[in-house]
PDB file of N, CA and C in Angstrom:
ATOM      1  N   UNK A   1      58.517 164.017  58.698  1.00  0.00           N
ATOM      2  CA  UNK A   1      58.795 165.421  58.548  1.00  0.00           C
ATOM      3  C   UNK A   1      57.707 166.020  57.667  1.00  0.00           C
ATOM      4  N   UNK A   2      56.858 166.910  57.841  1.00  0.00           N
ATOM      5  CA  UNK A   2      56.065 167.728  57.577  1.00  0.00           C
ATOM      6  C   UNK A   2      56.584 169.191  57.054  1.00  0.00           C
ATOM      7  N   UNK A   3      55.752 169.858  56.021  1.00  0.00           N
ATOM      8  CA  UNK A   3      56.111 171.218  55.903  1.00  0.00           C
ATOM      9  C   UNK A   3      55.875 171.074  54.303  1.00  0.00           C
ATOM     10  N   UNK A   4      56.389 172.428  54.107  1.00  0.00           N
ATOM     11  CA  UNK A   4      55.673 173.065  52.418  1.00  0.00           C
ATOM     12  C   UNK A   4      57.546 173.285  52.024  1.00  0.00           C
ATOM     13  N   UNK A   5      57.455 172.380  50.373  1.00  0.00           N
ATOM     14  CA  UNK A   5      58.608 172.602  50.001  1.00  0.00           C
ATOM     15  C   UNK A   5      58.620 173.797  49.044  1.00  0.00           C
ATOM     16  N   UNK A   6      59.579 174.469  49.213  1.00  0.00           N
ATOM     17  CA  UNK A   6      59.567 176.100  48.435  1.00  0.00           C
ATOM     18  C   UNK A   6      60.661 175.585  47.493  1.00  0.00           C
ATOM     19  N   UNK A   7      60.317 175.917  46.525  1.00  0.00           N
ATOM     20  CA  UNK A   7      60.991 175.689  44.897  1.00  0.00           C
ATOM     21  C   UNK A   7      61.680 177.384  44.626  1.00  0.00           C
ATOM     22  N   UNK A   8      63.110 177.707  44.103  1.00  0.00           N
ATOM     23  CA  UNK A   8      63.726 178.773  43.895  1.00  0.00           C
ATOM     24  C   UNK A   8      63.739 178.600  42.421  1.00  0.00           C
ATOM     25  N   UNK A   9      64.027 179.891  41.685  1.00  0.00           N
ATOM     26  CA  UNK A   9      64.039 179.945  40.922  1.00  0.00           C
ATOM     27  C   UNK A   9      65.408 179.493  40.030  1.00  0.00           C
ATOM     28  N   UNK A  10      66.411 179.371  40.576  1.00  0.00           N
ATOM     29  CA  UNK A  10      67.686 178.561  40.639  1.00  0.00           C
ATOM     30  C   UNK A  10      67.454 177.054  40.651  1.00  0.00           C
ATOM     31  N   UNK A  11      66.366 176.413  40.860  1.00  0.00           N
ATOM     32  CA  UNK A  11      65.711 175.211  40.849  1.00  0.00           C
ATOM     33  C   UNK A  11      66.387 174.507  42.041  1.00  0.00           C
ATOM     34  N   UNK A  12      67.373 175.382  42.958  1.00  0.00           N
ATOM     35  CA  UNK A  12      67.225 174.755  44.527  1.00  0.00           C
ATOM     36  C   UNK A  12      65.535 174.780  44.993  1.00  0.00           C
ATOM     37  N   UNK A  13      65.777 173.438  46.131  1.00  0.00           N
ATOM     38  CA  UNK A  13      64.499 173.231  46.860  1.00  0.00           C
ATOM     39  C   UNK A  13      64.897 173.472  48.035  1.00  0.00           C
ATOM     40  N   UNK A  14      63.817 173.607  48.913  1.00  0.00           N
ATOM     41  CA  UNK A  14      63.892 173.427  50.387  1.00  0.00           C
ATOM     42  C   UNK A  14      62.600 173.079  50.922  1.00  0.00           C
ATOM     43  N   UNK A  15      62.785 172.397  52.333  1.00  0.00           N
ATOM     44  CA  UNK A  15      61.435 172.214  53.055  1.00  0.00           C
ATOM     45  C   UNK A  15      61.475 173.338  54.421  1.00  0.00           C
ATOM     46  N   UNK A  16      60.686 173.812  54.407  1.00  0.00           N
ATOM     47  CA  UNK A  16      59.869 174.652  55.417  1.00  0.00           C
ATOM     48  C   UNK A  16      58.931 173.897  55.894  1.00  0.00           C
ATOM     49  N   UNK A  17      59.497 173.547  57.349  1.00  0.00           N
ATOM     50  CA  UNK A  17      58.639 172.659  58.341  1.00  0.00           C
ATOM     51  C   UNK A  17      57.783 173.779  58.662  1.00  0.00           C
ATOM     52  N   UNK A  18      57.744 175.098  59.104  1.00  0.00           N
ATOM     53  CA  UNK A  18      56.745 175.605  59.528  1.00  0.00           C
ATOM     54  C   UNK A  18      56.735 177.564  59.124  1.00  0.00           C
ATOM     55  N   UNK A  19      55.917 177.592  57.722  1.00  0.00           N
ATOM     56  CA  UNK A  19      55.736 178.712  57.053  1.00  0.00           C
ATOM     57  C   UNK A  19      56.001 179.713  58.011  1.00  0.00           C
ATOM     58  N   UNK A  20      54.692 179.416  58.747  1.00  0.00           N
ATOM     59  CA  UNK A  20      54.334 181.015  59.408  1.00  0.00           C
ATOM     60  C   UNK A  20      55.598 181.109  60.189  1.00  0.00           C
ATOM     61  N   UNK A  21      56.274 180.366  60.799  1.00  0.00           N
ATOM     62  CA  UNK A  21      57.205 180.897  61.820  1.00  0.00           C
ATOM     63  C   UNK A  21      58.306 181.503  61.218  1.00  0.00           C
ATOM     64  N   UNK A  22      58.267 181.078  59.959  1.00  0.00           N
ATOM     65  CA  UNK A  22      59.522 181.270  58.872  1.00  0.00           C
ATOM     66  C   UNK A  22      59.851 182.765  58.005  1.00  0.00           C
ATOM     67  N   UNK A  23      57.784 183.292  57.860  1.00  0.00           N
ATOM     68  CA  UNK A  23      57.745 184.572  57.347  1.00  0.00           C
ATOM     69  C   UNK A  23      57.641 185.541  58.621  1.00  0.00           C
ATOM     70  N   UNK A  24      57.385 185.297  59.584  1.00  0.00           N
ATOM     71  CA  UNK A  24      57.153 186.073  60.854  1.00  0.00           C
ATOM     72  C   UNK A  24      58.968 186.319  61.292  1.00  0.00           C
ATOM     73  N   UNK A  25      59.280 185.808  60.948  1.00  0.00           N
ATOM     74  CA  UNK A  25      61.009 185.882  61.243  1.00  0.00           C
ATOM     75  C   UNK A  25      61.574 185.296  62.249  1.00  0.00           C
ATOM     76  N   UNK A  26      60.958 184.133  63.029  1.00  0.00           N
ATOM     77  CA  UNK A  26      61.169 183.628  63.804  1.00  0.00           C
ATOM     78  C   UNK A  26      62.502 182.878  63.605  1.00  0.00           C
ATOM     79  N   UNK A  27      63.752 183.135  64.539  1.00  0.00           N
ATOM     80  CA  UNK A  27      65.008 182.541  64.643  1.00  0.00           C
ATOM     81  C   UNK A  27      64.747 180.932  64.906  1.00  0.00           C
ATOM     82  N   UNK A  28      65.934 180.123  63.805  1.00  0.00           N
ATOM     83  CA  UNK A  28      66.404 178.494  64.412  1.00  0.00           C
ATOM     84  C   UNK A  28      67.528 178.901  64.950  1.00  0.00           C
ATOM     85  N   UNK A  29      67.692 177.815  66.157  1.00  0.00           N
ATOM     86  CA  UNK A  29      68.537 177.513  66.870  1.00  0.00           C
ATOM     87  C   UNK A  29      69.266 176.006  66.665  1.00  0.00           C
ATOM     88  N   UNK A  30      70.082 175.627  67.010  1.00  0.00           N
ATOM     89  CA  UNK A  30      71.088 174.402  66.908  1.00  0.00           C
ATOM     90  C   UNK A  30      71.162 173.925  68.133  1.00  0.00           C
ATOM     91  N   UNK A  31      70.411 172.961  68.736  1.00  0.00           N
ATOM     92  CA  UNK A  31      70.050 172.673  69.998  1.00  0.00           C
ATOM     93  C   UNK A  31      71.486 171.058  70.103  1.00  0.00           C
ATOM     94  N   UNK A  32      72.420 171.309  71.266  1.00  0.00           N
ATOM     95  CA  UNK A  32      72.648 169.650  71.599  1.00  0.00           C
ATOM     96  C   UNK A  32      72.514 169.281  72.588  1.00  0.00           C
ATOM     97  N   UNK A  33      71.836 167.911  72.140  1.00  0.00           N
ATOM     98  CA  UNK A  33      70.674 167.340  73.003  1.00  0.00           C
ATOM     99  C   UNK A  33      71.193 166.816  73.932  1.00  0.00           C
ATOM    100  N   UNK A  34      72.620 166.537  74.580  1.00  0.00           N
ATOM    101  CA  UNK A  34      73.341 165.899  75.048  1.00  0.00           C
ATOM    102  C   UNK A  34      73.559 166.655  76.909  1.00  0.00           C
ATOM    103  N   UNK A  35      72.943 168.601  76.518  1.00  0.00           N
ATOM    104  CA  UNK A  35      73.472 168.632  77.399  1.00  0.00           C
ATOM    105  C   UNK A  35      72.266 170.152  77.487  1.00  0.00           C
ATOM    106  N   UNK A  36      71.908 170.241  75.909  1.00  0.00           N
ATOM    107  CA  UNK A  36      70.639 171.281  76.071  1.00  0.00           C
ATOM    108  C   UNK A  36      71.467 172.689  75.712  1.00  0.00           C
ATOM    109  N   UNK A  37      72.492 172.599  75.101  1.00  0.00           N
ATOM    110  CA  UNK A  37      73.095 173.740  75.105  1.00  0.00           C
ATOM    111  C   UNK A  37      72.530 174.412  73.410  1.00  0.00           C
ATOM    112  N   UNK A  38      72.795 175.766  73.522  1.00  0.00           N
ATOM    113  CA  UNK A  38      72.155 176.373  72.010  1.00  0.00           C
ATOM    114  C   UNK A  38      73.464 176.626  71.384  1.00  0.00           C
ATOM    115  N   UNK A  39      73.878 175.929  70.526  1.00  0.00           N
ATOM    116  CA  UNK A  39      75.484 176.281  69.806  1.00  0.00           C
ATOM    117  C   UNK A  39      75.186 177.968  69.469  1.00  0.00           C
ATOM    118  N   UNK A  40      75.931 179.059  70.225  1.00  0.00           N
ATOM    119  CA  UNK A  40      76.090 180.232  70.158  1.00  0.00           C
ATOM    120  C   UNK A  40      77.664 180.170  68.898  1.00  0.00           C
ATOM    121  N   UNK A  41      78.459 179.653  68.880  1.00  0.00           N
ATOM    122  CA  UNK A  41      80.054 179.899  68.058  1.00  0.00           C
ATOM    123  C   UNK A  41      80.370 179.061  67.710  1.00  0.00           C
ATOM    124  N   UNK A  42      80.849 179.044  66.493  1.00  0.00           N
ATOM    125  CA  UNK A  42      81.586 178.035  65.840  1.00  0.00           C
ATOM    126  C   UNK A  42      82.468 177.072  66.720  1.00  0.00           C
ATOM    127  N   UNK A  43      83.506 177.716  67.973  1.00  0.00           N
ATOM    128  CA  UNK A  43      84.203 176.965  68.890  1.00  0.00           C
ATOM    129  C   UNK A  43      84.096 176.199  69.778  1.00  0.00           C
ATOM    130  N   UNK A  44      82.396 176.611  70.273  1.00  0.00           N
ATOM    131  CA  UNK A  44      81.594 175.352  71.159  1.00  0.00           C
ATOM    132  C   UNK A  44      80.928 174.134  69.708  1.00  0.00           C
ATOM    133  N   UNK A  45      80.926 174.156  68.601  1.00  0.00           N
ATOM    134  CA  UNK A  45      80.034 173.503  67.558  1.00  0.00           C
ATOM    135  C   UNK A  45      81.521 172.508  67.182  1.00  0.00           C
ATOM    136  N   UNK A  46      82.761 173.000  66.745  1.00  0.00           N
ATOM    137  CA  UNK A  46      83.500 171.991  66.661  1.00  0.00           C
ATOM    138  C   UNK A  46      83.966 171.269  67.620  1.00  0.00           C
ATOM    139  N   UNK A  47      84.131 172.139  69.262  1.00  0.00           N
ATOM    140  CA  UNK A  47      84.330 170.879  70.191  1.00  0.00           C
ATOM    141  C   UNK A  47      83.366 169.919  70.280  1.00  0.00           C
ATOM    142  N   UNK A  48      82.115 170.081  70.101  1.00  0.00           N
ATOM    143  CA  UNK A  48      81.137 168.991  70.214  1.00  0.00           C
ATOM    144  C   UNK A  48      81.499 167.882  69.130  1.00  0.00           C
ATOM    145  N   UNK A  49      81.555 168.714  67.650  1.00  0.00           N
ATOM    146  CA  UNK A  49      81.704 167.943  66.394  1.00  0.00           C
ATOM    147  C   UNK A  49      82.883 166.731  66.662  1.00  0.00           C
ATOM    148  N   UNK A  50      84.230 167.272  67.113  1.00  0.00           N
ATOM    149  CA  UNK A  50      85.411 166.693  67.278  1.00  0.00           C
ATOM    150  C   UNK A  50      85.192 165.274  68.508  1.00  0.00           C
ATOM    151  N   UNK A  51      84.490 165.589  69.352  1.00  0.00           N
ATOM    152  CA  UNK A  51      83.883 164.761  70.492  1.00  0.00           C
ATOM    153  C   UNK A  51      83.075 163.833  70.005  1.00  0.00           C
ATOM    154  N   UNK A  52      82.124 164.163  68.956  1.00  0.00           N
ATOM    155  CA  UNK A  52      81.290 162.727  68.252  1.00  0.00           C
ATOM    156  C   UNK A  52      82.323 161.996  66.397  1.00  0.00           C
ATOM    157  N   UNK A  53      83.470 162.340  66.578  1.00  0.00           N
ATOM    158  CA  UNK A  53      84.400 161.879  65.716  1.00  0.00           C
ATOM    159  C   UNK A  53      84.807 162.884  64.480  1.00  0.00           C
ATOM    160  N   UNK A  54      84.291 164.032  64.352  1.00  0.00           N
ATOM    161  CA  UNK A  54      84.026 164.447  63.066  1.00  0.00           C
ATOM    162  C   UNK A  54      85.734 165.312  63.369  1.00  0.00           C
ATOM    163  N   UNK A  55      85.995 165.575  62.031  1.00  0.00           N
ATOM    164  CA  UNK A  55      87.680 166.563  62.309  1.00  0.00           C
ATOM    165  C   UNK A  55      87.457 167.346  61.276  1.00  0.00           C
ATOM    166  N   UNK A  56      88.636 168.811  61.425  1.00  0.00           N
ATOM    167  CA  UNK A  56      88.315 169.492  60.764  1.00  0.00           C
ATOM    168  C   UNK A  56      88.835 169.433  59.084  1.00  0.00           C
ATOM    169  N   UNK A  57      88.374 169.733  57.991  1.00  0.00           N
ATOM    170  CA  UNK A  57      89.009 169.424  56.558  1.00  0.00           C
ATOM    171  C   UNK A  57      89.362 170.737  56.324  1.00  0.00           C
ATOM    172  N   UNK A  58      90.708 170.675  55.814  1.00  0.00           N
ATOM    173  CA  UNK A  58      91.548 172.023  55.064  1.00  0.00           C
ATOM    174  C   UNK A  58      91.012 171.756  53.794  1.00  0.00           C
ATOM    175  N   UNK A  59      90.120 172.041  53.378  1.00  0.00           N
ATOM    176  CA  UNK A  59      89.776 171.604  51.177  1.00  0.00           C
ATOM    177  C   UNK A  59      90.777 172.829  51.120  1.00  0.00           C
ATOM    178  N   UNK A  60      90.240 173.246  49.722  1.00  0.00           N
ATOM    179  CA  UNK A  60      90.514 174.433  48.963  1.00  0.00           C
ATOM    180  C   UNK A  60      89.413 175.479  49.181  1.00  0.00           C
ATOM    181  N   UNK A  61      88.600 175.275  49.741  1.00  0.00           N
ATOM    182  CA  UNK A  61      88.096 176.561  49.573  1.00  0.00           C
ATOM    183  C   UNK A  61      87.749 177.294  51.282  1.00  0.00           C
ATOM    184  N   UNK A  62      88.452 178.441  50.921  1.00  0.00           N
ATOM    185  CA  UNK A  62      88.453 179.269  52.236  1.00  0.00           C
ATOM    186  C   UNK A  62      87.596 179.740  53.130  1.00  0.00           C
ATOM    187  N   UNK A  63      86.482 179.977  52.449  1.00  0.00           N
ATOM    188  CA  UNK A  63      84.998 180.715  52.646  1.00  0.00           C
ATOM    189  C   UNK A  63      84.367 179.786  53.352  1.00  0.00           C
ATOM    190  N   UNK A  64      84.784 178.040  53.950  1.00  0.00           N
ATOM    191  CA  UNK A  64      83.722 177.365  54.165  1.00  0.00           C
ATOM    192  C   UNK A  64      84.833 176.617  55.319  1.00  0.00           C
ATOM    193  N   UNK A  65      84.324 176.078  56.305  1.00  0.00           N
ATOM    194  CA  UNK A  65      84.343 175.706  57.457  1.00  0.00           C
ATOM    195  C   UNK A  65      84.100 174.211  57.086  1.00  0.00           C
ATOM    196  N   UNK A  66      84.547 173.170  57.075  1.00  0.00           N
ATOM    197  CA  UNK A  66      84.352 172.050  56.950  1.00  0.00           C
ATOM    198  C   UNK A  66      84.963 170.860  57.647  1.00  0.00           C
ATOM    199  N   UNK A  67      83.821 170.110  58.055  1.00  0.00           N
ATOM    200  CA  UNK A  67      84.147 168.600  58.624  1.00  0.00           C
ATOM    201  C   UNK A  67      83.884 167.074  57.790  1.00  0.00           C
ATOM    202  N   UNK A  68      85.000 166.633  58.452  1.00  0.00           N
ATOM    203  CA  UNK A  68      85.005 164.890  58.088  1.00  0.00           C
ATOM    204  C   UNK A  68      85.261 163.789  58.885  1.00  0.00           C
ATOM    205  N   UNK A  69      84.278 163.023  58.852  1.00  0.00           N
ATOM    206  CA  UNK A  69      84.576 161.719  59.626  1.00  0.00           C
ATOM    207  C   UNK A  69      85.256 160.591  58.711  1.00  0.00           C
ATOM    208  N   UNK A  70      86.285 160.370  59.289  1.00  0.00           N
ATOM    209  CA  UNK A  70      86.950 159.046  58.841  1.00  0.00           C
ATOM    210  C   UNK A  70      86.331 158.331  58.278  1.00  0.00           C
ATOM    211  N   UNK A  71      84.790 157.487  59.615  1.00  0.00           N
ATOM    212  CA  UNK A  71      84.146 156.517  58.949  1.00  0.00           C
ATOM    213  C   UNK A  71      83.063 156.421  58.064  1.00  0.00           C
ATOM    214  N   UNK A  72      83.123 157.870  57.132  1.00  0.00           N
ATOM    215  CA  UNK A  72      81.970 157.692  56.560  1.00  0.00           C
ATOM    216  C   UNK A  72      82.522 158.961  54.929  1.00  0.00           C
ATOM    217  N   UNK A  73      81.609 158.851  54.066  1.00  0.00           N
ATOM    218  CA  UNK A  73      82.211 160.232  53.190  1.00  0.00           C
ATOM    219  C   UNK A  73      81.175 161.559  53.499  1.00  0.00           C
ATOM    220  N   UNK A  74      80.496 161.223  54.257  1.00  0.00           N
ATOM    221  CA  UNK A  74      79.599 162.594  55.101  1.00  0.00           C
ATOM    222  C   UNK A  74      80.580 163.841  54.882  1.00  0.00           C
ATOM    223  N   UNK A  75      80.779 164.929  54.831  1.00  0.00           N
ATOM    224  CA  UNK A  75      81.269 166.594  55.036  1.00  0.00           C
ATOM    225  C   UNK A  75      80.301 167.256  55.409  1.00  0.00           C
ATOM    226  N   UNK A  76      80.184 168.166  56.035  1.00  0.00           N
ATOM    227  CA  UNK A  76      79.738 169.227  56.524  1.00  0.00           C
ATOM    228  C   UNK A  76      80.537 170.144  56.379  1.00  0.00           C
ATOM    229  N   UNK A  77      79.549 171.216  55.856  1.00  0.00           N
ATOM    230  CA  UNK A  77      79.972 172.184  55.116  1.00  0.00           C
ATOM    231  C   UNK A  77      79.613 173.768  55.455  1.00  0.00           C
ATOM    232  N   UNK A  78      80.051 174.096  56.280  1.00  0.00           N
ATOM    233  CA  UNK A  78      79.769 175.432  57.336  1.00  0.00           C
ATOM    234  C   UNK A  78      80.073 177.096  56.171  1.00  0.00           C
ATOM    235  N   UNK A  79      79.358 178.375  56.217  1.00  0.00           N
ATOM    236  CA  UNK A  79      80.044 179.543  56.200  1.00  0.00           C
ATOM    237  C   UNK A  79      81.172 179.625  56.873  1.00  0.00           C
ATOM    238  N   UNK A  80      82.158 179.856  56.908  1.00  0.00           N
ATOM    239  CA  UNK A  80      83.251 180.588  57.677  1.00  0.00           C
ATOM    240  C   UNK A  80      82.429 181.807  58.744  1.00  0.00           C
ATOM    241  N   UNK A  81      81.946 182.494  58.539  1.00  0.00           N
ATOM    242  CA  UNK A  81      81.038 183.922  59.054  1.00  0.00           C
ATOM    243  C   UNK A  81      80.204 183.069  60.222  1.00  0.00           C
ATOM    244  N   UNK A  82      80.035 183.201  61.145  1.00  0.00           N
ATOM    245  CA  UNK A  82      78.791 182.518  62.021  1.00  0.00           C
ATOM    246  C   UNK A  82      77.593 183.099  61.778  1.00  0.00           C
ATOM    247  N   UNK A  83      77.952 184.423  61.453  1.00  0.00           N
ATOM    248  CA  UNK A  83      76.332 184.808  60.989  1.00  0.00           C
ATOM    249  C   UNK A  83      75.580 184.857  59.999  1.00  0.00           C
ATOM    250  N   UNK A  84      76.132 183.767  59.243  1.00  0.00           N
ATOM    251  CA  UNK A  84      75.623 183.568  57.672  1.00  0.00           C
ATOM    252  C   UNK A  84      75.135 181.691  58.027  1.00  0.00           C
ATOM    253  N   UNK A  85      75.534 181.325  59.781  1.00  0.00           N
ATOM    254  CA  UNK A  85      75.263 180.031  59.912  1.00  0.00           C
ATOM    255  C   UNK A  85      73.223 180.005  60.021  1.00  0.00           C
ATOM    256  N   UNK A  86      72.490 179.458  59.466  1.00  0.00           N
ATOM    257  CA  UNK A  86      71.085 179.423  58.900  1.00  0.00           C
ATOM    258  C   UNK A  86      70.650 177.929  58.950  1.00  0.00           C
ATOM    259  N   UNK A  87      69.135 177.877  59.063  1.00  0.00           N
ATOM    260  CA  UNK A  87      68.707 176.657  59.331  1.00  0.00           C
ATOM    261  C   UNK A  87      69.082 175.697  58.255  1.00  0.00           C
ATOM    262  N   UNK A  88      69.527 175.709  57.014  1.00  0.00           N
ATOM    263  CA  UNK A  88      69.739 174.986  56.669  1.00  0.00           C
ATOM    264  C   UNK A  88      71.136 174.326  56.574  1.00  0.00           C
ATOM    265  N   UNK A  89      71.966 175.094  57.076  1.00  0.00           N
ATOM    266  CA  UNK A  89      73.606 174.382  57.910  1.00  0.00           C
ATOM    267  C   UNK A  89      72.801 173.318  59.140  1.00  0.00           C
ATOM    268  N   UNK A  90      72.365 173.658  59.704  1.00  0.00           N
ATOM    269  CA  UNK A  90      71.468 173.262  60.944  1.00  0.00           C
ATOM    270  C   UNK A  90      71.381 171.917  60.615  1.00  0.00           C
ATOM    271  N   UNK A  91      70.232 171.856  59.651  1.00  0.00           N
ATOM    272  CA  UNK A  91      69.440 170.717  59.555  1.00  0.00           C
ATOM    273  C   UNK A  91      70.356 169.657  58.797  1.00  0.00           C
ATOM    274  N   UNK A  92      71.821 169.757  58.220  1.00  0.00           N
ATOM    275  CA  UNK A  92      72.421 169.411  57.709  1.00  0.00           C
ATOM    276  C   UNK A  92      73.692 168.992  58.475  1.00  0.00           C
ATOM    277  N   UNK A  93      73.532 169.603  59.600  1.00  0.00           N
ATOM    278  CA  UNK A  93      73.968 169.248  60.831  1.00  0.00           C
ATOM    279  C   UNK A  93      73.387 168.108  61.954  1.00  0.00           C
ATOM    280  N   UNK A  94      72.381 168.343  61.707  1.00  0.00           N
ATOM    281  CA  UNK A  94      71.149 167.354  62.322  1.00  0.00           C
ATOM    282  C   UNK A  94      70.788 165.897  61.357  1.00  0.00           C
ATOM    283  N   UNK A  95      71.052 165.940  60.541  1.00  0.00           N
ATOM    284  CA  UNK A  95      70.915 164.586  59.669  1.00  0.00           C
ATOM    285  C   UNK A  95      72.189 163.753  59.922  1.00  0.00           C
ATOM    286  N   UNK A  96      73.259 164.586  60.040  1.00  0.00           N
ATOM    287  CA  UNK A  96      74.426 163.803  59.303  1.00  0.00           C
ATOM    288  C   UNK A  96      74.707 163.262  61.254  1.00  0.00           C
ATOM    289  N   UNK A  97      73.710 163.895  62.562  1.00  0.00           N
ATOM    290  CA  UNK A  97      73.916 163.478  63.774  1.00  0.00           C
ATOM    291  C   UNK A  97      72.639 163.642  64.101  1.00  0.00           C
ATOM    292  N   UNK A  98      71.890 162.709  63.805  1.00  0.00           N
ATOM    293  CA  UNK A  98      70.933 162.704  64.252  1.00  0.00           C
ATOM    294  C   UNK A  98      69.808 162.612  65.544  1.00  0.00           C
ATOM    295  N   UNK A  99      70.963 161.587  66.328  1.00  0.00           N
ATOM    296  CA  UNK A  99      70.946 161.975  67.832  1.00  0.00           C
ATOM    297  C   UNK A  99      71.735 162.934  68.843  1.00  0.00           C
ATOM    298  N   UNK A 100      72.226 163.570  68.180  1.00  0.00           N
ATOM    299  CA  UNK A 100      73.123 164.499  69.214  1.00  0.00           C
ATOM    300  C   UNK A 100      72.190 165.922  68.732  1.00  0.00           C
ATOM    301  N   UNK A 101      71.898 166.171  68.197  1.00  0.00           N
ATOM    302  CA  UNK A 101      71.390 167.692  67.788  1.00  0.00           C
ATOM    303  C   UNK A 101      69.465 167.861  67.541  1.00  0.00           C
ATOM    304  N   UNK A 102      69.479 169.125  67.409  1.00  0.00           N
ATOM    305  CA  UNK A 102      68.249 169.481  66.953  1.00  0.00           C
ATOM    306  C   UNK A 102      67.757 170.970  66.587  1.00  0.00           C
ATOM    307  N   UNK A 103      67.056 171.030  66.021  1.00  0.00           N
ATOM    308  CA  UNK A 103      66.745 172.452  65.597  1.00  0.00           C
ATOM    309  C   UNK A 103      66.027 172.847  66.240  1.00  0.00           C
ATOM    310  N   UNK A 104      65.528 174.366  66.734  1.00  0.00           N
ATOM    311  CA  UNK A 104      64.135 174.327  67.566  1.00  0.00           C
ATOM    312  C   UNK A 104      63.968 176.068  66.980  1.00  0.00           C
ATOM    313  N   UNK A 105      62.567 176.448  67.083  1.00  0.00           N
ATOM    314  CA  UNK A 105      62.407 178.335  67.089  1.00  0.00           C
ATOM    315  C   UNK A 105      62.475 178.871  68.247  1.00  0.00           C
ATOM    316  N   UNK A 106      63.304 179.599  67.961  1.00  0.00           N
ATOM    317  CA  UNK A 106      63.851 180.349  69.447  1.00  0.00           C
ATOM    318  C   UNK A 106      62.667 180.897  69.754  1.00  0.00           C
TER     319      UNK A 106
END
C-alpha cells in the first residue's frame, strides 16, 4: 500500500493512497468483488455482511451501525447516516474482508 500519510491536528492519522484524486474530490466507492456490485445502502452492505458471517451488534451507542463476528473480536463500526459512510468506513470494511470487497474512485 502506497500513499502520503496526513497527520490531523487531533493527532489522528490517515493514509491517502492517492492525493490528487482526494483534493480534486474524486468519490470512493465500496466495490463487492463477488459480484461487482457498488454498495449504494446500508441494506444491500448488511445482507452481504450477514452472508460472510458478520451480525448485527445492539452496543449502546445509537449513532453507529455496528457488526460482529462470532469468530473473531473484529467490529465494524458504521455512521448510522449513509451519507456520512466515507472511505475510511470503506477501507475498514476492506481489511476486516479482505477478499470480498474493495475500494475504487468512482
Amino acid at each position: 500500500m502506497s500513499g502520503v500519510w496526513v497527520f490531523k491536528s487531533n493527532g489522528v492519522i490517515r493514509l491517502v493512497e492517492n492525493p490528487q484524486a482526494e483534493s480534486s474530490g474524486r468519490r470512493k466507492v465500496l466495490v463487492y468483488l463477488a459480484t461487482g456490485e457498488v454498495i449504494s445502502s446500508y441494506s444491500s452492505l448488511e445482507q452481504i455482511l450477514k452472508s460472510l458471517g458478520w451480525e448485527r451488534y445492539y452496543g449502546g451507542d445509537c449513532d453507529l451501525l455496528q457488526f460482529h463476528k462470532r469468530s473473531s473480536i473484529d467490529l465494524i463500526s458504521l455512521p448510522r447516516d449513509f451519507t456520512r459512510f466515507n472511505s475510511v468506513y470503506m477501507y475498514d470494511i476492506v481489511i476486516k474482508n479482505p477478499n470480498s470487497f474493495h475500494v475504487r474512485d468512482m
